[in-house]
C-alpha atoms as a PDB file:
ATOM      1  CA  UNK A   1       0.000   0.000   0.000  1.00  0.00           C
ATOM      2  CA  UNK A   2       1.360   3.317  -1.087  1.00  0.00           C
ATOM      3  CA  UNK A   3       0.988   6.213   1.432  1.00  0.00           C
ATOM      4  CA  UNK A   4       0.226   9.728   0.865  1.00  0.00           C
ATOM      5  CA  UNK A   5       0.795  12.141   3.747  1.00  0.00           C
ATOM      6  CA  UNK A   6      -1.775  14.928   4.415  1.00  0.00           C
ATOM      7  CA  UNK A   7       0.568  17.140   4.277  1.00  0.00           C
ATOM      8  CA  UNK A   8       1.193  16.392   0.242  1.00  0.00           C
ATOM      9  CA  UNK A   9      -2.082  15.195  -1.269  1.00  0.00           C
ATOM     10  CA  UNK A  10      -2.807  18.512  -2.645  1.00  0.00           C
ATOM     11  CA  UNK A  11       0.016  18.177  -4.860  1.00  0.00           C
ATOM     12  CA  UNK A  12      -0.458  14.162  -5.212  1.00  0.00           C
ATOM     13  CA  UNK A  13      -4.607  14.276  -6.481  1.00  0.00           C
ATOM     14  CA  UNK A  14      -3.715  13.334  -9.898  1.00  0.00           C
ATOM     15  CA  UNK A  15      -2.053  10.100  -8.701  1.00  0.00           C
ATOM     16  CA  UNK A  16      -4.895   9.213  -6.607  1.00  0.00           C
ATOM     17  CA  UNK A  17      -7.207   9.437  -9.350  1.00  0.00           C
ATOM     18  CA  UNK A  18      -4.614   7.850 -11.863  1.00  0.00           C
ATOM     19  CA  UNK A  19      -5.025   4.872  -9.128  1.00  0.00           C
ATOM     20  CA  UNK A  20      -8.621   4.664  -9.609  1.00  0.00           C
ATOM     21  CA  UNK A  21      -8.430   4.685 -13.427  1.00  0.00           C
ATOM     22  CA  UNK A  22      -5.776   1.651 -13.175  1.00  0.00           C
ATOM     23  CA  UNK A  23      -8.572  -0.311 -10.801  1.00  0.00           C
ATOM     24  CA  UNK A  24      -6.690   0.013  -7.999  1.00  0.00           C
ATOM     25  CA  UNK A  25      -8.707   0.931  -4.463  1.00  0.00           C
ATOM     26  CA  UNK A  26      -7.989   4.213  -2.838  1.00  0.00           C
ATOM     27  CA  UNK A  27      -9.009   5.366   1.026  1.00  0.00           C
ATOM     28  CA  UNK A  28      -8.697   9.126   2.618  1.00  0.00           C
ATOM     29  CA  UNK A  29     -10.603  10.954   4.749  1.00  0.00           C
ATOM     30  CA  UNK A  30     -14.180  12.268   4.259  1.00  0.00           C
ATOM     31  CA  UNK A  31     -16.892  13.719   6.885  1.00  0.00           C
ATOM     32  CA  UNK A  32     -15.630  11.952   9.821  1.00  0.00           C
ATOM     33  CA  UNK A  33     -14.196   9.032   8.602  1.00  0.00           C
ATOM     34  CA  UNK A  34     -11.644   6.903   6.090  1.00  0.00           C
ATOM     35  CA  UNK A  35     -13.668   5.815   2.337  1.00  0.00           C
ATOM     36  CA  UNK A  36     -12.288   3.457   0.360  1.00  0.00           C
ATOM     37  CA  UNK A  37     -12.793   4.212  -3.383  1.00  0.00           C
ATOM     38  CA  UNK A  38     -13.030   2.357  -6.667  1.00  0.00           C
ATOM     39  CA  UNK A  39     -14.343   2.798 -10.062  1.00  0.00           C
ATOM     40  CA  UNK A  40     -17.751   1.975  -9.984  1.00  0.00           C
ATOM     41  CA  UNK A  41     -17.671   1.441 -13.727  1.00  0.00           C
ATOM     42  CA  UNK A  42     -15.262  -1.018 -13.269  1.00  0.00           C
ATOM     43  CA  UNK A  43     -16.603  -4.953 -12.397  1.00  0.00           C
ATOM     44  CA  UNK A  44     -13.099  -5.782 -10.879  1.00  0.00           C
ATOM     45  CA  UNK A  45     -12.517  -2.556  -8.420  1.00  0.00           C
ATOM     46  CA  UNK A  46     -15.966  -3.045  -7.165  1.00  0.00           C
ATOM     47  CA  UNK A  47     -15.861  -6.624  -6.788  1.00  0.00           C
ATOM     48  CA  UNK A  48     -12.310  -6.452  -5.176  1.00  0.00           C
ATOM     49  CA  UNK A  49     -13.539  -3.229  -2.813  1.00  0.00           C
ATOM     50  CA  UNK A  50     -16.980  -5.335  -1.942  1.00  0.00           C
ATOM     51  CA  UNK A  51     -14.315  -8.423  -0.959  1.00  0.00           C
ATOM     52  CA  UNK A  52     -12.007  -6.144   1.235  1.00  0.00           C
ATOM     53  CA  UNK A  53     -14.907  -4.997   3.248  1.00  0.00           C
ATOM     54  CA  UNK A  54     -16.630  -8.192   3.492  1.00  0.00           C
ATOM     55  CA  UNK A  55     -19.467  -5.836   2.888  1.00  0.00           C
ATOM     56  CA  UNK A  56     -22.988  -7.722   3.703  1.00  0.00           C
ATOM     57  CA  UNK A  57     -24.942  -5.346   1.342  1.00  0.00           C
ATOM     58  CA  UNK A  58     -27.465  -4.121   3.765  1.00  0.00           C
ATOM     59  CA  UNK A  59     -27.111  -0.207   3.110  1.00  0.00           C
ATOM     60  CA  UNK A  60     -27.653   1.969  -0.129  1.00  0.00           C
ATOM     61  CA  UNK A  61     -24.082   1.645  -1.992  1.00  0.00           C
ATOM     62  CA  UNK A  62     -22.771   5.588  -2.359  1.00  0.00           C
ATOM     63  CA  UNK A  63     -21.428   7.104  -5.184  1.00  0.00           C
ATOM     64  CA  UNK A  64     -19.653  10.310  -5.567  1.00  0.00           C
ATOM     65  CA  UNK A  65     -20.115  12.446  -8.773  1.00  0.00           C
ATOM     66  CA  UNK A  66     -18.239  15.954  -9.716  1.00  0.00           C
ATOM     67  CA  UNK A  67     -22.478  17.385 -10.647  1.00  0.00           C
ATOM     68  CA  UNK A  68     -25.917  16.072 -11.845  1.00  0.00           C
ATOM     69  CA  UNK A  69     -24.554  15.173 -15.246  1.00  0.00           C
ATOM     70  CA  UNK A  70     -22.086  12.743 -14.453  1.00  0.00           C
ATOM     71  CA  UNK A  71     -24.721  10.845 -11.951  1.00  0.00           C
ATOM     72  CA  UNK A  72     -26.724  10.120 -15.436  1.00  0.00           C
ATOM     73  CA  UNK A  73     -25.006   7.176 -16.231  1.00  0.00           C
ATOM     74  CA  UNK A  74     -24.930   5.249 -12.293  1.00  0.00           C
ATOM     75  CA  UNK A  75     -28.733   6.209 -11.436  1.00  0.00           C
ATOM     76  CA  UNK A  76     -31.876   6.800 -13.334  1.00  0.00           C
ATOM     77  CA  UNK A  77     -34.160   9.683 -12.318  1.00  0.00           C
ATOM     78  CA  UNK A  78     -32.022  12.701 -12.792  1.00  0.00           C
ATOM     79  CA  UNK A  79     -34.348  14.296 -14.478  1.00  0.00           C
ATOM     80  CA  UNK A  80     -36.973  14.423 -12.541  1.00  0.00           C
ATOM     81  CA  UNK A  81     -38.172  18.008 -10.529  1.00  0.00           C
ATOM     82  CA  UNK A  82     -37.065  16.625  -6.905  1.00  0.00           C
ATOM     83  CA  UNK A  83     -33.718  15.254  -8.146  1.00  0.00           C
ATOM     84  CA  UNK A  84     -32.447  18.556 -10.581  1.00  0.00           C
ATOM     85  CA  UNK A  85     -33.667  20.834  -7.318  1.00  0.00           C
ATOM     86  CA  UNK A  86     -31.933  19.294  -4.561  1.00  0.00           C
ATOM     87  CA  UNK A  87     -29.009  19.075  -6.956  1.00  0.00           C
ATOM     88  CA  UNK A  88     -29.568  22.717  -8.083  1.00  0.00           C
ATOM     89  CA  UNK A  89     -29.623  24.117  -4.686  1.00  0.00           C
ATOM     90  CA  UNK A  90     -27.939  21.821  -2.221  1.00  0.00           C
ATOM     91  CA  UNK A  91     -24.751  20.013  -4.224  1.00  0.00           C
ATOM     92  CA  UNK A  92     -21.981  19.994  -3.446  1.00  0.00           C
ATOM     93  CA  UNK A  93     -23.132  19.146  -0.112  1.00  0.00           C
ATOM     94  CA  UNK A  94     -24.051  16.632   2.761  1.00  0.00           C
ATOM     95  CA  UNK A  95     -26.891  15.259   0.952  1.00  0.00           C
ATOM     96  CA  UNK A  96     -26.990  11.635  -0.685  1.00  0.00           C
ATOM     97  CA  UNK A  97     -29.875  10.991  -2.872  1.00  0.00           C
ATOM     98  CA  UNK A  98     -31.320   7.640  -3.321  1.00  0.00           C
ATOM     99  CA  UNK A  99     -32.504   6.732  -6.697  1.00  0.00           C
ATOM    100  CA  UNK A 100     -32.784   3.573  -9.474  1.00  0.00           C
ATOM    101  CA  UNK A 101     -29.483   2.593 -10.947  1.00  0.00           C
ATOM    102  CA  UNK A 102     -28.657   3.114 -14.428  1.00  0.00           C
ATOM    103  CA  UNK A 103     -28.867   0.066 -17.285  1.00  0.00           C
ATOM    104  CA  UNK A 104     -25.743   2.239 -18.100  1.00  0.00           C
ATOM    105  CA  UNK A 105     -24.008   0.577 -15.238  1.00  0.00           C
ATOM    106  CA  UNK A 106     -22.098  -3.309 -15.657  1.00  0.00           C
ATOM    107  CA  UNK A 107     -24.899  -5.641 -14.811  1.00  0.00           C
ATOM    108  CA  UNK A 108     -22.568  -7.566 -12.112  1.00  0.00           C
ATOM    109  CA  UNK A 109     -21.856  -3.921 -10.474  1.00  0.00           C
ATOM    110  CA  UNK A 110     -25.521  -3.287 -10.408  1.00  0.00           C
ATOM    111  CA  UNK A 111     -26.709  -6.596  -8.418  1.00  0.00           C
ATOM    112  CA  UNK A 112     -23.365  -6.527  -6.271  1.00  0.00           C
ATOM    113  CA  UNK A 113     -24.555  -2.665  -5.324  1.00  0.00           C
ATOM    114  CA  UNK A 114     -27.997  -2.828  -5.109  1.00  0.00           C
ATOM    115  CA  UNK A 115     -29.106  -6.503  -3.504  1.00  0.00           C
ATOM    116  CA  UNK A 116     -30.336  -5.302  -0.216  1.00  0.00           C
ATOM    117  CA  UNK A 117     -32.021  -2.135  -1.797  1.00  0.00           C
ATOM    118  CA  UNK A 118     -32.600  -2.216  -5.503  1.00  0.00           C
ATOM    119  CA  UNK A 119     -31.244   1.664  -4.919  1.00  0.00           C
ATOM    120  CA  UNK A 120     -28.145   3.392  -5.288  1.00  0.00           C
ATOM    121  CA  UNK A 121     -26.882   6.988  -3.295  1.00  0.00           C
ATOM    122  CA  UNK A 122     -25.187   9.428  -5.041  1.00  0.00           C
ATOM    123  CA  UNK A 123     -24.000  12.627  -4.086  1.00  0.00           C
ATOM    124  CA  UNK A 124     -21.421  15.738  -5.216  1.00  0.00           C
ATOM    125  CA  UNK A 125     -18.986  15.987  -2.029  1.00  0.00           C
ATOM    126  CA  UNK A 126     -18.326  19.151  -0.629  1.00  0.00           C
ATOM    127  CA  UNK A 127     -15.182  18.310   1.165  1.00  0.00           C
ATOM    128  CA  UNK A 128     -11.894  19.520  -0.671  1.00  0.00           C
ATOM    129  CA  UNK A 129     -10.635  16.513  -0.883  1.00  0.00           C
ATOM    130  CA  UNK A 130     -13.324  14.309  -1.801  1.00  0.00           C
ATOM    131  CA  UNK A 131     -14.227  17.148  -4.327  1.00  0.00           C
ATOM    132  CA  UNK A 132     -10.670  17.200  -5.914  1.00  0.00           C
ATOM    133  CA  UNK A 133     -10.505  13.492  -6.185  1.00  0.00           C
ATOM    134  CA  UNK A 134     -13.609  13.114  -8.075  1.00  0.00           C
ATOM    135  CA  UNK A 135     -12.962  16.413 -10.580  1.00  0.00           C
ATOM    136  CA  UNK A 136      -9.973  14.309 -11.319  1.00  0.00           C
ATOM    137  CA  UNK A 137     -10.720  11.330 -11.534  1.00  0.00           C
ATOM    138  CA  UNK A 138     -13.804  12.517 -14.055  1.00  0.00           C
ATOM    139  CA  UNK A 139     -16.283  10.365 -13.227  1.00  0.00           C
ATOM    140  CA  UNK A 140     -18.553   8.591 -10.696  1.00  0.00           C
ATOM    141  CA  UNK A 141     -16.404   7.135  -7.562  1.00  0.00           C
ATOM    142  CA  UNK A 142     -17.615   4.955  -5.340  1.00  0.00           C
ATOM    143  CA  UNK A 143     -17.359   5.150  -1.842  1.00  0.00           C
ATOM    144  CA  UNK A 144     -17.576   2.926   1.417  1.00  0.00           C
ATOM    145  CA  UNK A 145     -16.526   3.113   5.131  1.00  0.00           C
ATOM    146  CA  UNK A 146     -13.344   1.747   5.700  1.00  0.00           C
ATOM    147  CA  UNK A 147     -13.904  -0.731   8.340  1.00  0.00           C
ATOM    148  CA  UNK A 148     -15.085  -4.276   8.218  1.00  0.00           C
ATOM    149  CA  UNK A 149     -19.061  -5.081   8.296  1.00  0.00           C
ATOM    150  CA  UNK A 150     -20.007  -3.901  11.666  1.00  0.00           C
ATOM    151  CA  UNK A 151     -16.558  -3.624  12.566  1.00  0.00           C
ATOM    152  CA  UNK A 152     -16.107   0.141  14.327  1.00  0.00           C
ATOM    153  CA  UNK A 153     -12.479   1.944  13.615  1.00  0.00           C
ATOM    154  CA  UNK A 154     -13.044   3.691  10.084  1.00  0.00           C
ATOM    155  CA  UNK A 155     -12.260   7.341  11.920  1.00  0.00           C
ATOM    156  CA  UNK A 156      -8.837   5.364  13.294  1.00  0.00           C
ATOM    157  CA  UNK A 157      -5.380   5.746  11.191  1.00  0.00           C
ATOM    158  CA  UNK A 158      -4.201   2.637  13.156  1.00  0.00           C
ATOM    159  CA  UNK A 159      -7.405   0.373  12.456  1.00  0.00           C
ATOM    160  CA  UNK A 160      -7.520   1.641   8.978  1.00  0.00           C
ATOM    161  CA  UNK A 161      -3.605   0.799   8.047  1.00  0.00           C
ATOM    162  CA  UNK A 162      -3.888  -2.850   9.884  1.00  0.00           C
ATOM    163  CA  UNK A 163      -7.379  -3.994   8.035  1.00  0.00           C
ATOM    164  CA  UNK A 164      -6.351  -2.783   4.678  1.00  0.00           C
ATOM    165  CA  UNK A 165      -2.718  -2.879   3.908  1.00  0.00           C
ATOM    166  CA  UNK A 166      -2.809  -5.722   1.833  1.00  0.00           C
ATOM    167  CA  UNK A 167      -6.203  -4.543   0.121  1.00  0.00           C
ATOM    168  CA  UNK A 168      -5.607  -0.812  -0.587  1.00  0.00           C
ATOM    169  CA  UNK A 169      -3.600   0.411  -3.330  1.00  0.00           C
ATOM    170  CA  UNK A 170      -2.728   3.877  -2.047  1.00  0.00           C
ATOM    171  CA  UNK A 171      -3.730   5.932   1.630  1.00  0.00           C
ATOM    172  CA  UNK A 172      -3.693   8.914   2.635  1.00  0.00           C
ATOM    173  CA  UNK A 173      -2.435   9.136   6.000  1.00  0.00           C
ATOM    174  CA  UNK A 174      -4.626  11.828   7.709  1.00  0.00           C
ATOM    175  CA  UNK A 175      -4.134  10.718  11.371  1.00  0.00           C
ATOM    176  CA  UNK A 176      -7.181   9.540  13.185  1.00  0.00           C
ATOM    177  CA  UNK A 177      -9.974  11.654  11.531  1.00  0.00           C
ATOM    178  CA  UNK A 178     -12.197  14.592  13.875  1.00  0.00           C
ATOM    179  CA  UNK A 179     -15.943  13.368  13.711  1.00  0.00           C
ATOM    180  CA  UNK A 180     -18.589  15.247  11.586  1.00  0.00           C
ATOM    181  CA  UNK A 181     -22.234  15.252  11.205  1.00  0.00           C
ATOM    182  CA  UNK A 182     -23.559  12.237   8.906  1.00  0.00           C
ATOM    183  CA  UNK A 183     -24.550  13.561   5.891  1.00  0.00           C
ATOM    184  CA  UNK A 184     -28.915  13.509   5.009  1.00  0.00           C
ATOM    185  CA  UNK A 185     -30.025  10.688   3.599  1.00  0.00           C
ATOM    186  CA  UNK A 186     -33.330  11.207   0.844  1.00  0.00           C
ATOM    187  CA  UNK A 187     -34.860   8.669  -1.253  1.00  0.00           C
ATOM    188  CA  UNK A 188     -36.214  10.809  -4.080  1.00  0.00           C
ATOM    189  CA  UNK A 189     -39.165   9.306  -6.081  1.00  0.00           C
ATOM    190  CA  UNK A 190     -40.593  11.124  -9.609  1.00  0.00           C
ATOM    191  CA  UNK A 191     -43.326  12.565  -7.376  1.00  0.00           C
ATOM    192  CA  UNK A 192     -41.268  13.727  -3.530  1.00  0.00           C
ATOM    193  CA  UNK A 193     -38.777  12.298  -1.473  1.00  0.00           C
ATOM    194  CA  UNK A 194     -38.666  10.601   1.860  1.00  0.00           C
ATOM    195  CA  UNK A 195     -35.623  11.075   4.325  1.00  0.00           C
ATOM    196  CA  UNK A 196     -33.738   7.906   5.530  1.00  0.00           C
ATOM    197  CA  UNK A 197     -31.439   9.596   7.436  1.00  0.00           C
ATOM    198  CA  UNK A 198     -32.009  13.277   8.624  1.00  0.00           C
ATOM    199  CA  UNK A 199     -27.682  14.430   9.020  1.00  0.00           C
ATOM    200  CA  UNK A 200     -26.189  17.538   8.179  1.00  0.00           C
ATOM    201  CA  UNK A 201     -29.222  18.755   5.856  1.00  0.00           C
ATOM    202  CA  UNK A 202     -32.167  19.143   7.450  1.00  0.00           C
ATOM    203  CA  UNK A 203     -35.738  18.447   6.286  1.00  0.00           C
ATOM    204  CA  UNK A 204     -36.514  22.438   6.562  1.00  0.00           C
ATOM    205  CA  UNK A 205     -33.356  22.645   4.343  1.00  0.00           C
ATOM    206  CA  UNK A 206     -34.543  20.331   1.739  1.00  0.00           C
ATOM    207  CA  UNK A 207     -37.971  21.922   1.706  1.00  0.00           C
ATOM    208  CA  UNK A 208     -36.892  25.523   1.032  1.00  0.00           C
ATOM    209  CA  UNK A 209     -35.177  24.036  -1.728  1.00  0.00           C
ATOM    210  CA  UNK A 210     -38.137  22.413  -3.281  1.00  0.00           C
ATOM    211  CA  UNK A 211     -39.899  25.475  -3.248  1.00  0.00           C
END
């Protein structure tokens, strides 16, 4: 596993994303806690990040996008009024929105991601980081807690390094990571949404932008 001090990933967010376009897995820091990333185009970085994590498929899978446009070809539904609003006035920002996944998607990345749901997340991070990682990379990234299924330690450099050294292609070593608010949850629908998970955005929030 390469590592990538804090310190120098401003410099080093073309490798990271040069990483992801090779298949490789990827893990920094994002709202409170280490993500591992892959390609989610790719049937081989998703199946190896879905192995690493002995992930048990029981949440929405979540995918970061750079905007609206680029979450056209993981989910369908972004063209519906409740989807280009929320986009509109709350991305980039702490809200994931829960929708069908593309046909555009690999069929084997579709049923590995959406088994316990039939739904994907997607959302346009606001952090620097996340948000600097994705412009480069250029496409949809997804993203998953870096700890084992229900295994805590995903905010914990230590944890982080042990459980993934040999699964990881490249880290960047932020220290243990400062907790943050969980990001909203919405499952948006052609005619309104319903929150999963009120977080960072509340429903008040999500209503003013609706109109």
């Amino acid at each position: 596993m390469k590592i990538i001090p804090l310190a120098e990933v401003t410099a080093r967010v073309s490798e990271i994303a040069q990483v992801l376009s090779d298949g490789g897995l990827a893990c920094f820091p994002l709202r409170g806690t280490y993500r591992i990333a892959a390609d989610v185009r790719s049937v081989d970085a998703v199946t190896r990040l879905v192995q690493s994590k002995r992930r048990a498929k029981s949440h929405p899978a979540l995918v970061a996008v750079p905007d609206l446009a680029s979450a056209k070809g993981v989910v369908d539904g972004t063209t519906w009024k409740t989807t280009r609003r929320l986009a509109e006035k709350l991305w980039p920002g702490p809200i994931t929105m829960v929708l069908p996944p593309s046909k555009e998607l690999p069929a084997k990345v579709r049923a590995m991601l959406t088994k316990a749901t039939g739904k994907l997340g997607v959302r346009a991070p606001q952090d620097p980081l996340a948000a600097a990682i994705v412009l480069a990379f250029g496409g949809p990234i997804l993203l998953s807690s870096a700890n084992l299924e229900k295994k805590p330690g995903a905010n914990s450099a230590v944890a982080v390094r042990q459980r993934f050294t040999h699964s990881v292609d490249l880290w960047v070593d932020a220290g243990d990571v400062p907790p943050a608010p969980p990001s909203t949850i919405a499952e948006v629908t052609e005619s309104g949404f319903t929150i999963l998970r009120e977080g960072a955005v509340t429903r008040a929030e999500i209503e003013r932008a609706l109109g």
